[in-house]
C-alpha atoms as a PDB file:
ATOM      1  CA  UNK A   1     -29.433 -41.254 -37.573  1.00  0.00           C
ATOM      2  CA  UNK A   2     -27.124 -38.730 -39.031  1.00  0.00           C
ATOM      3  CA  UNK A   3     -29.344 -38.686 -42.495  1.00  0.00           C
ATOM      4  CA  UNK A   4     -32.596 -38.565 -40.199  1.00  0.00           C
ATOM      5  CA  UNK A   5     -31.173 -35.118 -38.817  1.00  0.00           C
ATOM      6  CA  UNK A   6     -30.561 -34.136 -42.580  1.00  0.00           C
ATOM      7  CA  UNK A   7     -34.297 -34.542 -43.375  1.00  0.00           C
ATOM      8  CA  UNK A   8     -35.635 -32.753 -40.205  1.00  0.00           C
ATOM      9  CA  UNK A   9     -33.779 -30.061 -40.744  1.00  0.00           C
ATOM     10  CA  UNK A  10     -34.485 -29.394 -44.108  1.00  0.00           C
ATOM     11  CA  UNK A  11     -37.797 -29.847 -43.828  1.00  0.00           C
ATOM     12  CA  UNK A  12     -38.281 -27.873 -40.660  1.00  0.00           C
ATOM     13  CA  UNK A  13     -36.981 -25.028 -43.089  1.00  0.00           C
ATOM     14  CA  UNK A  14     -39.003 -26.018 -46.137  1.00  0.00           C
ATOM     15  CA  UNK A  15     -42.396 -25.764 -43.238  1.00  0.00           C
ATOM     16  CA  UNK A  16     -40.900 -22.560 -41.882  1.00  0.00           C
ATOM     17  CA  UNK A  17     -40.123 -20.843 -45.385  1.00  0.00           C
ATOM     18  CA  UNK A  18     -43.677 -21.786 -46.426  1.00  0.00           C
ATOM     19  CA  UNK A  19     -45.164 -20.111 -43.881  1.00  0.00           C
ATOM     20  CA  UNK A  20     -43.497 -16.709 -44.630  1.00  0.00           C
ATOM     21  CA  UNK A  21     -43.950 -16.917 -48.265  1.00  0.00           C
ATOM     22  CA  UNK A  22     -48.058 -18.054 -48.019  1.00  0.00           C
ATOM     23  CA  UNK A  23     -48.589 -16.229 -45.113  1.00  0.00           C
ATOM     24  CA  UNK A  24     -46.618 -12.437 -46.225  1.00  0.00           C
ATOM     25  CA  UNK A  25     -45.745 -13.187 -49.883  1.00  0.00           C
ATOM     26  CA  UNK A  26     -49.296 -14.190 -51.063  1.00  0.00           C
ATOM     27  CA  UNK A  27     -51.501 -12.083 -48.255  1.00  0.00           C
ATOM     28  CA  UNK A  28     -53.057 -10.643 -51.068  1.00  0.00           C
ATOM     29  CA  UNK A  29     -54.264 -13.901 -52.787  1.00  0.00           C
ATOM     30  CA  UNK A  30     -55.826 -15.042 -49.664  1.00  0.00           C
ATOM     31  CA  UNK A  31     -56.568 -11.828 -47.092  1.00  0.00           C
ATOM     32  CA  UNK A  32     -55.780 -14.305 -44.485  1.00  0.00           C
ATOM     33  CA  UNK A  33     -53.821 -13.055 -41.304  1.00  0.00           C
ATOM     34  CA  UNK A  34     -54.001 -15.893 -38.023  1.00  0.00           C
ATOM     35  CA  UNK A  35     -54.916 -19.240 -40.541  1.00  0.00           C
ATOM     36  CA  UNK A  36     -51.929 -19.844 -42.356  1.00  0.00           C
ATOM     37  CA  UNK A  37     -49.931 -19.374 -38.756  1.00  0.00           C
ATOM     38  CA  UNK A  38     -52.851 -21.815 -37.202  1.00  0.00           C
ATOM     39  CA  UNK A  39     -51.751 -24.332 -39.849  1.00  0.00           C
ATOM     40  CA  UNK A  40     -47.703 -23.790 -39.270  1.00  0.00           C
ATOM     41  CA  UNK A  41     -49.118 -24.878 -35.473  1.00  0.00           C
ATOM     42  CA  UNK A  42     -51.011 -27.728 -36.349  1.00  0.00           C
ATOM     43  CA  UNK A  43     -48.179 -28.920 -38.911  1.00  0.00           C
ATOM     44  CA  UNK A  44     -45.296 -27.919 -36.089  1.00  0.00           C
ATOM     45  CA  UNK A  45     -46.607 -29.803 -33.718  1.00  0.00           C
ATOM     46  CA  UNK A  46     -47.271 -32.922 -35.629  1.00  0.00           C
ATOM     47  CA  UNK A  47     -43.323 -32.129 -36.746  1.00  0.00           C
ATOM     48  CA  UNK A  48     -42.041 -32.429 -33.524  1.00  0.00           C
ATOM     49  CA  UNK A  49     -44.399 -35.740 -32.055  1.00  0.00           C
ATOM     50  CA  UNK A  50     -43.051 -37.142 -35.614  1.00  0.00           C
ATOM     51  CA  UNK A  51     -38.949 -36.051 -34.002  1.00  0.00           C
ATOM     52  CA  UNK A  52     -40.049 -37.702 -30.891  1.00  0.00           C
ATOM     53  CA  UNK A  53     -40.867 -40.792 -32.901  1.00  0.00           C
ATOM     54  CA  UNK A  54     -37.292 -40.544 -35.419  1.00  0.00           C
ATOM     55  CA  UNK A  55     -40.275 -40.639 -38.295  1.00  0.00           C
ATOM     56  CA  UNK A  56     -38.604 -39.975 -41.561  1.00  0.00           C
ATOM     57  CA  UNK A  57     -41.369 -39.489 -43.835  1.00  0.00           C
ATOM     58  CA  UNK A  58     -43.944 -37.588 -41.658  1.00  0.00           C
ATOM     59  CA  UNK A  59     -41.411 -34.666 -41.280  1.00  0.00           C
ATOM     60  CA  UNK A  60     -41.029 -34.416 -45.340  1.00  0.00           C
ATOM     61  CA  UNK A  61     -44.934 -35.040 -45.704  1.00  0.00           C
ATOM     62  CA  UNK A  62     -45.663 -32.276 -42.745  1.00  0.00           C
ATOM     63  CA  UNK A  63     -43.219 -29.572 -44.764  1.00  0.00           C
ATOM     64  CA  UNK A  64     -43.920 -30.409 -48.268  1.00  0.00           C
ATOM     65  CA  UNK A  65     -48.084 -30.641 -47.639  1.00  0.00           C
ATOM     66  CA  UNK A  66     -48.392 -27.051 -46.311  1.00  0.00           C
ATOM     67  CA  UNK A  67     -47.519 -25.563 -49.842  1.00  0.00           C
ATOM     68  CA  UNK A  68     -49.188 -28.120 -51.534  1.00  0.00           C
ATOM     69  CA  UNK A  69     -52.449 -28.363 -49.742  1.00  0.00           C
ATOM     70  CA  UNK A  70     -52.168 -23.810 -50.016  1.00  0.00           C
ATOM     71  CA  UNK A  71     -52.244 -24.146 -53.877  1.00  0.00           C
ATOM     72  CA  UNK A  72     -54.635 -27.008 -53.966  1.00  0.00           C
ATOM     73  CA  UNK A  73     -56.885 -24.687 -51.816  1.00  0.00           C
ATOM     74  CA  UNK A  74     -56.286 -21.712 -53.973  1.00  0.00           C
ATOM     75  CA  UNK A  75     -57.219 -23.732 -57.138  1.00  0.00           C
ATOM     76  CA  UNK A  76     -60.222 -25.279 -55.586  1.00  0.00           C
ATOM     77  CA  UNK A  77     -61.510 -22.583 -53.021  1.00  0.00           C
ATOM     78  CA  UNK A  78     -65.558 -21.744 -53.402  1.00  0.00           C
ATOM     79  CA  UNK A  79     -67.140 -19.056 -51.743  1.00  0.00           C
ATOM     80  CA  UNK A  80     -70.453 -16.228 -52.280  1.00  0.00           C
ATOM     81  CA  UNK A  81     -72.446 -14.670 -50.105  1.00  0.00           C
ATOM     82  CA  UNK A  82     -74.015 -15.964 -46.860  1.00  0.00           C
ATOM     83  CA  UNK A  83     -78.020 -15.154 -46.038  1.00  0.00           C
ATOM     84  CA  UNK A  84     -76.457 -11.917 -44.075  1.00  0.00           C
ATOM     85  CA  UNK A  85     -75.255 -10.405 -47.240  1.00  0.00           C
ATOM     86  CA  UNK A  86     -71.261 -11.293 -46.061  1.00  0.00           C
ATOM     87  CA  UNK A  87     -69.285 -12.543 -48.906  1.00  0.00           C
ATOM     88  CA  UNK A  88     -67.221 -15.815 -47.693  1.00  0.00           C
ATOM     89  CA  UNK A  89     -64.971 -18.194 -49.218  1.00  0.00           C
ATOM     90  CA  UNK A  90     -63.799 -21.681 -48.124  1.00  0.00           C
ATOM     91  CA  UNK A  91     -60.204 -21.479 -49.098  1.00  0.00           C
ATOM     92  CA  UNK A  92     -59.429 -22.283 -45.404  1.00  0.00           C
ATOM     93  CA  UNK A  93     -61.463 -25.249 -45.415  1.00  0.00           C
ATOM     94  CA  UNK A  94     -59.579 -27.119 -48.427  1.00  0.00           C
ATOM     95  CA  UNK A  95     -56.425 -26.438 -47.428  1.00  0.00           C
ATOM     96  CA  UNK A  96     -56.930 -27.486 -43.948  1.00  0.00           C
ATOM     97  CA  UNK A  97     -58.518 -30.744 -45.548  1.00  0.00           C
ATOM     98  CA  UNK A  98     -56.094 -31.312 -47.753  1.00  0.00           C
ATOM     99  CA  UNK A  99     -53.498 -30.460 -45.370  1.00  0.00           C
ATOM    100  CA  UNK A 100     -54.369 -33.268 -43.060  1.00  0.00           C
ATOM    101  CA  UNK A 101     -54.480 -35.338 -45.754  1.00  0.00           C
ATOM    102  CA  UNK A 102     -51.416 -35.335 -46.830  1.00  0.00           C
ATOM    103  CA  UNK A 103     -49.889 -35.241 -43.413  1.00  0.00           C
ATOM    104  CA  UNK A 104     -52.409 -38.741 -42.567  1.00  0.00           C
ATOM    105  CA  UNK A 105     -50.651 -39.859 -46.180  1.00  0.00           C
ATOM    106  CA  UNK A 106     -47.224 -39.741 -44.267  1.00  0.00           C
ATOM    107  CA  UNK A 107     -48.460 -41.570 -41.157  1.00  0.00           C
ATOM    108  CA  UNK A 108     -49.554 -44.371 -43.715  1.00  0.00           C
ATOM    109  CA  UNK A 109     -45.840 -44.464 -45.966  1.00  0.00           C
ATOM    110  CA  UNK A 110     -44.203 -44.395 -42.227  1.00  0.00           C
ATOM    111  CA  UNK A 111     -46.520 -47.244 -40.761  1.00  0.00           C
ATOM    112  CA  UNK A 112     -45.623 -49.443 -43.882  1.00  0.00           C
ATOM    113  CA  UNK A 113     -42.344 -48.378 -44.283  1.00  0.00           C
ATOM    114  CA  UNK A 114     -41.568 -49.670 -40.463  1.00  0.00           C
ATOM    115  CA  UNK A 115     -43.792 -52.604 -40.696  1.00  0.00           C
ATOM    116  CA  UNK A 116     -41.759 -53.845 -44.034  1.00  0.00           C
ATOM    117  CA  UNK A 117     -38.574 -53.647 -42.450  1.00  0.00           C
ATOM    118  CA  UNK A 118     -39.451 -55.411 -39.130  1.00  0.00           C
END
């Protein structure tokens, strides 16, 4: 239990220092202001369900995935113009994607993790 409450924590700070750093620190690569905080939501709340639970790996997979699903969205982000004449760009889209995939990737190591050792 006592190395459970290691993990949570550190990767309740891992989830909360990503936030500041994508959301402030890179503002400029992405001009996004509510949907990296939407996404600190999403993954907070799946966070604390997972506490609920005493998951081990969802926590790590919830913290570590926000970075890594930003920088997968920043390397594979598309975008132009829409018939209006507005330029968009779906950097939201594939790191929301990839976010719950990685997040859905924990669920699975967790399931089979607690099915091996029943």
């Amino acid at each position: 239990m006592k190395k459970n409450k290691t993990i949570w924590i550190i990767s309740g700070a891992i989830l909360l220092l990503s936030y500041v750093v994508c959301r402030y620190g890179l503002l400029d690569l992405h001009g996004m202001h509510d949907w990296p905080l939407v996404l600190l939501i999403a993954g907070g709340l799946i966070f604390l369900i997972s506490l609920v639970f005493k998951c081990r790996y969802i926590p790590i997979f919830t913290a570590v995935g926000y970075p890594a699903a930003f920088a997968v969205g920043v390397i594979f982000q598309w975008g132009g113009m829409d018939p209006r004449g507005w330029v968009i760009n779906r950097l939201w889209l594939v790191w929301m994607v990839t976010y719950l995939c990685v997040i859905a990737a924990g669920g699975i190591v967790e399931g089979m993790t607690r099915k091996r050792s029943k």
